[in-house]
N, C-alpha and C. Protein backbone atom coordinates (compact mmCIF):
# COMPACT_ATOMS: atom_id res chain seq x y z
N UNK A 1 14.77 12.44 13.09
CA UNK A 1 14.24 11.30 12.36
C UNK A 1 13.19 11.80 11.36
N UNK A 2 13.56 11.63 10.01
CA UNK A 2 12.33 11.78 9.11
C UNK A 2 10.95 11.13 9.21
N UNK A 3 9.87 11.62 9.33
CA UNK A 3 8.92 11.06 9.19
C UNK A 3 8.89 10.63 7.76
N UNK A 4 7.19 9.52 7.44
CA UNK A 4 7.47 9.29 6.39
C UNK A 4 6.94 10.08 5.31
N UNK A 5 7.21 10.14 4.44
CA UNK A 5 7.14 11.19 3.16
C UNK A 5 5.36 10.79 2.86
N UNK A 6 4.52 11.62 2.33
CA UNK A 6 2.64 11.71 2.17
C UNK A 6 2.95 10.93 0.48
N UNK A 7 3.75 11.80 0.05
CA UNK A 7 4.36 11.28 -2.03
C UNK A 7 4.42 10.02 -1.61
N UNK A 8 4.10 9.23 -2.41
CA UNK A 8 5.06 7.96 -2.79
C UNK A 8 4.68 8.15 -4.03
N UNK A 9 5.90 7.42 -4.84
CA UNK A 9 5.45 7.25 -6.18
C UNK A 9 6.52 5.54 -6.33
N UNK A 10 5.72 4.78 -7.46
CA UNK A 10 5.69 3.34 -7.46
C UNK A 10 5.13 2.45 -8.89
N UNK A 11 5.88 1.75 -8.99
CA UNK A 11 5.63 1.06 -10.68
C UNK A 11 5.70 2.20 -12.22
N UNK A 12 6.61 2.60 -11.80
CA UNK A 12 7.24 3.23 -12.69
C UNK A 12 7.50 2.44 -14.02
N UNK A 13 6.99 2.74 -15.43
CA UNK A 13 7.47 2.27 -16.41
C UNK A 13 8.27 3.41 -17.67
N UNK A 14 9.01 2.75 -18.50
CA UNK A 14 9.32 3.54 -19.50
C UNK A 14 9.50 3.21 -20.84
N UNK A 15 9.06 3.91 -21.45
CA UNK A 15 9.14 3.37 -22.94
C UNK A 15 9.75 4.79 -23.92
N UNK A 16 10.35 3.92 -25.12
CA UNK A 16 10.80 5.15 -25.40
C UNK A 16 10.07 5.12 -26.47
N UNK A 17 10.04 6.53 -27.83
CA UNK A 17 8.60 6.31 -28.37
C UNK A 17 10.11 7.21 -29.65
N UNK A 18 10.29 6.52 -30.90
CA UNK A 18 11.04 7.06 -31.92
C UNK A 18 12.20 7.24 -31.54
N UNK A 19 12.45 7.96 -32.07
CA UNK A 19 14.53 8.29 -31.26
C UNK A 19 14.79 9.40 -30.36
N UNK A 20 13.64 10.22 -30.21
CA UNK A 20 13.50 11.19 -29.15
C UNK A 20 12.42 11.67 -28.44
N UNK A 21 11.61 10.72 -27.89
CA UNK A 21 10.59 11.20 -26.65
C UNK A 21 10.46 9.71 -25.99
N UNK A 22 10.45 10.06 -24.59
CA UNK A 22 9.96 9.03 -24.06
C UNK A 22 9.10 9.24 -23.13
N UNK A 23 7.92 7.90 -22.69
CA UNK A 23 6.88 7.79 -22.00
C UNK A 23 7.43 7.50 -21.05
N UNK A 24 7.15 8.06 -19.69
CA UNK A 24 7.17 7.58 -18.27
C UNK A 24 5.83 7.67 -18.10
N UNK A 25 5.27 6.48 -17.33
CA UNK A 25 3.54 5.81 -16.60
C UNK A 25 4.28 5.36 -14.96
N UNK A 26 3.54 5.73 -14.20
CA UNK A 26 4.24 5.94 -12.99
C UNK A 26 2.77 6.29 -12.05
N UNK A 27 2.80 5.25 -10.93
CA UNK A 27 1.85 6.07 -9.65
C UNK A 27 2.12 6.78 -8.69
N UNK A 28 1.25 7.79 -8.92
CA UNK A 28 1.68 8.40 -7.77
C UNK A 28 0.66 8.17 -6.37
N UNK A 29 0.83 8.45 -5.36
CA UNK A 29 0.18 8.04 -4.32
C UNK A 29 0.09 8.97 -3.04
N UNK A 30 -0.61 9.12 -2.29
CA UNK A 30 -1.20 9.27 -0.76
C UNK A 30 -0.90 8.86 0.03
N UNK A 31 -0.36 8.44 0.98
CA UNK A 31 0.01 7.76 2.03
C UNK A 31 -0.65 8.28 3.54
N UNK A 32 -1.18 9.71 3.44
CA UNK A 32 -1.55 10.37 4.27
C UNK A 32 -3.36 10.82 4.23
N UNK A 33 -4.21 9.72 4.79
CA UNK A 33 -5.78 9.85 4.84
C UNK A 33 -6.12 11.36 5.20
N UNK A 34 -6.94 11.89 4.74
CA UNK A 34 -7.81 13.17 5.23
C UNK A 34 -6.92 14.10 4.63
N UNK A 35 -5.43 14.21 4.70
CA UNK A 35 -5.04 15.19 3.58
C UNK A 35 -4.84 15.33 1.95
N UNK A 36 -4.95 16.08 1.30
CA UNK A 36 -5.08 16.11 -0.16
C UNK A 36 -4.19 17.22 -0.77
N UNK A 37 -2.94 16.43 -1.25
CA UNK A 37 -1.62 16.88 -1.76
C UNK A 37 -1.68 17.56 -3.13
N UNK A 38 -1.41 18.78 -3.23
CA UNK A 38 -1.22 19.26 -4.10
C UNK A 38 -0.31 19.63 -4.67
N UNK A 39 0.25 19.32 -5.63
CA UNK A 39 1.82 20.05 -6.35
C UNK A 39 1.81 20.05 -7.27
N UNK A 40 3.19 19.17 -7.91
CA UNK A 40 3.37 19.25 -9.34
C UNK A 40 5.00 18.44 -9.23
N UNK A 41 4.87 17.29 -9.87
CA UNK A 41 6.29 16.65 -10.32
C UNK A 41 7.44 17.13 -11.43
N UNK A 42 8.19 16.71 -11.12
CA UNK A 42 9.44 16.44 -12.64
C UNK A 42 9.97 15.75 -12.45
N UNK A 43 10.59 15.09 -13.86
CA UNK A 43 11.15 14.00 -14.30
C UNK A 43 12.34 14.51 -15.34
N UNK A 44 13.51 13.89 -14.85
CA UNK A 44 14.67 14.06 -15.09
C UNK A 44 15.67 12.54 -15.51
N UNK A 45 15.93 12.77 -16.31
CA UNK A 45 16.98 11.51 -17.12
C UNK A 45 18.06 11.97 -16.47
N UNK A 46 19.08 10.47 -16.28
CA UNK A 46 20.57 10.33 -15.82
C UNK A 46 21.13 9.81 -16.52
N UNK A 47 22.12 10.15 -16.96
CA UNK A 47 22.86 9.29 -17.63
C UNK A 47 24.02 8.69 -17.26
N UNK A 48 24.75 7.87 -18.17
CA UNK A 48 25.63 7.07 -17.53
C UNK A 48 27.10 7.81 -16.89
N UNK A 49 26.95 8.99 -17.61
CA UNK A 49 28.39 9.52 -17.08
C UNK A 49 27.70 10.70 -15.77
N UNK A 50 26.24 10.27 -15.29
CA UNK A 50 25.92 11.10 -14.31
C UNK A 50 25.18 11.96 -14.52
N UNK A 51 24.97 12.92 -15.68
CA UNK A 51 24.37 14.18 -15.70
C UNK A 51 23.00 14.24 -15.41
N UNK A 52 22.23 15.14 -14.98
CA UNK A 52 21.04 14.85 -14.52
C UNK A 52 20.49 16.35 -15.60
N UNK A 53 19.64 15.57 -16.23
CA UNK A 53 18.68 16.14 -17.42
C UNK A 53 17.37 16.59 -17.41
N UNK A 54 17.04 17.33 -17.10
CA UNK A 54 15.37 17.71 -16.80
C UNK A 54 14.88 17.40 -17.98
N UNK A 55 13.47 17.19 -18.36
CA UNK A 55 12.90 17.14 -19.63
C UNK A 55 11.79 17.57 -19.17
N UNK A 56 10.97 18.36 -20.84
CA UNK A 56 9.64 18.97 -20.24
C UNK A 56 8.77 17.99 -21.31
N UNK A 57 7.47 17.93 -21.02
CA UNK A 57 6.25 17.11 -21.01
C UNK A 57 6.09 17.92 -22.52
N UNK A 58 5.42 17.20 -23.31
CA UNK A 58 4.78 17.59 -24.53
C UNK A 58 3.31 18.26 -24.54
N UNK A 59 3.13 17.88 -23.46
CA UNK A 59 1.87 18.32 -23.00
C UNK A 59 1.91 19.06 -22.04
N UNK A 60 1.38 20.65 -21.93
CA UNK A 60 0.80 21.32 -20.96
C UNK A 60 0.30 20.81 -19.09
N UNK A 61 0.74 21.30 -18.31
CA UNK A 61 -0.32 20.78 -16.73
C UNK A 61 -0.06 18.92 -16.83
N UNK A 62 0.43 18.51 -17.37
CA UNK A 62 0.44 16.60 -17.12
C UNK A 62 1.11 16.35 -15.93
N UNK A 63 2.29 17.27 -15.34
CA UNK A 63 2.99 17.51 -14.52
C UNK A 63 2.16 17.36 -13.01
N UNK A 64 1.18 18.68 -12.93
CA UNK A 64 0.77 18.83 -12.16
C UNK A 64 -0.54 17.89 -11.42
N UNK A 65 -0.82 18.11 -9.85
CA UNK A 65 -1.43 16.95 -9.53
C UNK A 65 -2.75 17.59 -8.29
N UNK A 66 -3.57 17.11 -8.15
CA UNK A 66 -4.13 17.12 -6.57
C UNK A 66 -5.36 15.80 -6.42
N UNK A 67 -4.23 15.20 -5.47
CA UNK A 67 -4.70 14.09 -5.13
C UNK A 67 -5.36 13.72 -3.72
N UNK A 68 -6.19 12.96 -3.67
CA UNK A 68 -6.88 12.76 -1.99
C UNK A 68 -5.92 11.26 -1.91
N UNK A 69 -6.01 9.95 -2.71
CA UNK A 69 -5.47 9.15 -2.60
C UNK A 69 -4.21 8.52 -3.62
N UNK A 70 -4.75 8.78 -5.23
CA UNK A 70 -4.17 8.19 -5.61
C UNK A 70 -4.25 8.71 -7.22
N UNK A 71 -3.22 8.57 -7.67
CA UNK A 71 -3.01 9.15 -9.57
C UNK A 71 -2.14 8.68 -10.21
N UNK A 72 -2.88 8.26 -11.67
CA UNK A 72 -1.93 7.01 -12.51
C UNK A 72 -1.60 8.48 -13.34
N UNK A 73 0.05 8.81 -13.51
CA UNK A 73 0.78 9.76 -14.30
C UNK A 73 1.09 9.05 -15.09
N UNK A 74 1.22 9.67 -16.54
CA UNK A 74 1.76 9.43 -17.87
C UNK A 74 1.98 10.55 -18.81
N UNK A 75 3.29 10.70 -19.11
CA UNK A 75 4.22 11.71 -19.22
C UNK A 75 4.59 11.82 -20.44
N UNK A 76 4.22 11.97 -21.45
CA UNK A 76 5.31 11.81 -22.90
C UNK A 76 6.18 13.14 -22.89
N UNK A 77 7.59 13.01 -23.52
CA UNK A 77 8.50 14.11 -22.95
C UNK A 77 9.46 14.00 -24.33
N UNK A 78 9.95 15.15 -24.51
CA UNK A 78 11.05 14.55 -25.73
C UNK A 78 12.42 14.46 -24.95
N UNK A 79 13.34 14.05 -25.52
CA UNK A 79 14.52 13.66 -25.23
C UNK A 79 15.61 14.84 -26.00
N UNK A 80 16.08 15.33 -25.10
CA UNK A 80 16.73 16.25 -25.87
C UNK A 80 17.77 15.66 -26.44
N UNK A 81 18.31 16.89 -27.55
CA UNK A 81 18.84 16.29 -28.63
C UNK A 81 20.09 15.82 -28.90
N UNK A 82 21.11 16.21 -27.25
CA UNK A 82 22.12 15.80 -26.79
C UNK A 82 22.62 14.58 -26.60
N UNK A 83 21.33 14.16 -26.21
CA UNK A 83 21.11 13.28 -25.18
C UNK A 83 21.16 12.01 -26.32
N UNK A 84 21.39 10.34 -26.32
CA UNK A 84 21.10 9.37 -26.81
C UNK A 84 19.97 8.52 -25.81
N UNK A 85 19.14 7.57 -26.29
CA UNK A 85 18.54 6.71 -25.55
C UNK A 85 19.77 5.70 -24.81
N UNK A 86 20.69 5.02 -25.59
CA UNK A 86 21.63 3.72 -24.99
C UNK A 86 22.41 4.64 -23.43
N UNK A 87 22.27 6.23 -23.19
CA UNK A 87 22.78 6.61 -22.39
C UNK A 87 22.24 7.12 -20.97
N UNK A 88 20.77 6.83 -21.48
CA UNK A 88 20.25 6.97 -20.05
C UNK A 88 19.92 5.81 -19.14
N UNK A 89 20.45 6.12 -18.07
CA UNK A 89 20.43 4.65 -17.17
C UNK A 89 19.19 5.03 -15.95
N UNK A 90 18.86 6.14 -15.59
CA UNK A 90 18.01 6.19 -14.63
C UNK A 90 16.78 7.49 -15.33
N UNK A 91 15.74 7.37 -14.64
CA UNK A 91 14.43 8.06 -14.38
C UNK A 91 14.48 9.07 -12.85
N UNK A 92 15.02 10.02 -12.41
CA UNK A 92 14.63 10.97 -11.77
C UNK A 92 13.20 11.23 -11.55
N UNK A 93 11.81 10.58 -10.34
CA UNK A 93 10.64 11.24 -10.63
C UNK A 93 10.87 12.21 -9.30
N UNK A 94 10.57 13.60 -9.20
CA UNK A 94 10.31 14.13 -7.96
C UNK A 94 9.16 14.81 -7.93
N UNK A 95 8.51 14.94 -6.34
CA UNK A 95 7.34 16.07 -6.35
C UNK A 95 7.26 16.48 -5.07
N UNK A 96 7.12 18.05 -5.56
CA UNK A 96 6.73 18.96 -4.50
C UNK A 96 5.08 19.01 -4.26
N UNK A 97 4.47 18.84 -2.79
CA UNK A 97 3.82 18.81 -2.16
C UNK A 97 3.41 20.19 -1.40
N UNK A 98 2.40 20.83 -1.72
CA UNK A 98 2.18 21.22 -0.16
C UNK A 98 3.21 22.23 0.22
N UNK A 99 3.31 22.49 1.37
CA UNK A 99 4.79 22.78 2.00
C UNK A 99 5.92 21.32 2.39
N UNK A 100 5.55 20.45 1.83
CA UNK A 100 6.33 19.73 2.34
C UNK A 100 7.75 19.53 1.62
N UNK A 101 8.78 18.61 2.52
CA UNK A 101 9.99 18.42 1.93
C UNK A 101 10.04 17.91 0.66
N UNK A 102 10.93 18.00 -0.40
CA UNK A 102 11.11 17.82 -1.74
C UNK A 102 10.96 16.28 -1.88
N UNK A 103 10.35 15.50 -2.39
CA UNK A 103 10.19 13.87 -2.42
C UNK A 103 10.91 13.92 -3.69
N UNK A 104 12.07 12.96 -4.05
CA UNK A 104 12.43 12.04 -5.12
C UNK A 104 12.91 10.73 -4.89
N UNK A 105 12.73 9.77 -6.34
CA UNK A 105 12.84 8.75 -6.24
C UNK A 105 13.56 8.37 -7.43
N UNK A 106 14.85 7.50 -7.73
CA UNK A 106 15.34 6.97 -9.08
C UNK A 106 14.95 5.69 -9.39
N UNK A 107 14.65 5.68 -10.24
CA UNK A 107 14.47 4.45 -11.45
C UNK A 107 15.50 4.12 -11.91
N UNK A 108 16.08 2.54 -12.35
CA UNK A 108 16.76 2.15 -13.21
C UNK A 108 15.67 2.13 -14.23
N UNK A 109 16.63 2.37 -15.77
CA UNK A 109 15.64 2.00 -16.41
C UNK A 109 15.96 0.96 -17.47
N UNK A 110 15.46 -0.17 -17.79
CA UNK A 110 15.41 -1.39 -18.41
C UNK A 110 15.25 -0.84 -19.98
N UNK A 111 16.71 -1.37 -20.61
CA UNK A 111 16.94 -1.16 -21.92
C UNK A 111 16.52 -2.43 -22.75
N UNK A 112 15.69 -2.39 -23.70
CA UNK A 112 15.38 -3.68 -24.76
C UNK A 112 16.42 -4.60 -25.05
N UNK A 113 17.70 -3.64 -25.12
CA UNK A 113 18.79 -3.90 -26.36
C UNK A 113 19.83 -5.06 -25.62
């Protein structure tokens, strides 16, 4: 039986910013008092025919984390150039902890259009 995971991450938003970068704002969280998680996330686009897309941050360390309870992430990332916005349907967030097991979570993500 899995215990429960220390990561949570929760209220995930996304915006896309021109025709190739988009913002993910996303909490991440603690679930576990007295310990203080250290890692580092990624965020990966899906698209509709499945493929799973890593993207890197425009910014240096935004990735990375050490938290006692709690951290509001915000990510600007470009979109590679393969890739279209109308084709990504999910948000991939994951993070490694610690020694602990690999935490991920998918997002749908809500298109304007």
């Amino acid at each position: 039986q899995m215990e429960k995971h220390p990561v949570k991450v929760s209220n995930l938003k996304v915006a896309f910013e021109g025709e190739n970068r988009i913002r993910t704002t996303y909490d991440l969280s603690n679930q576990q008092p007295g310990l203080t998680l250290v890692g580092r996330c990624s965020i990966a686009l899906i698209t509709r025919d499945g493929a799973i897309i890593d993207v890197t941050p425009s910014a240096r360390g935004v990735l990375s984390f050490q938290i006692a309870r709690f951290r509001k992430m915000d990510i600007l990332a470009q979109i590679p150039p393969n890739v279209k916005q109308d084709d990504i349907v999910k948000v991939q967030i994951s993070a490694q902890a610690n020694d602990l097991p690999l935490y991920f979570k998918q997002f749908m993500v809500e298109t304007s259009s």
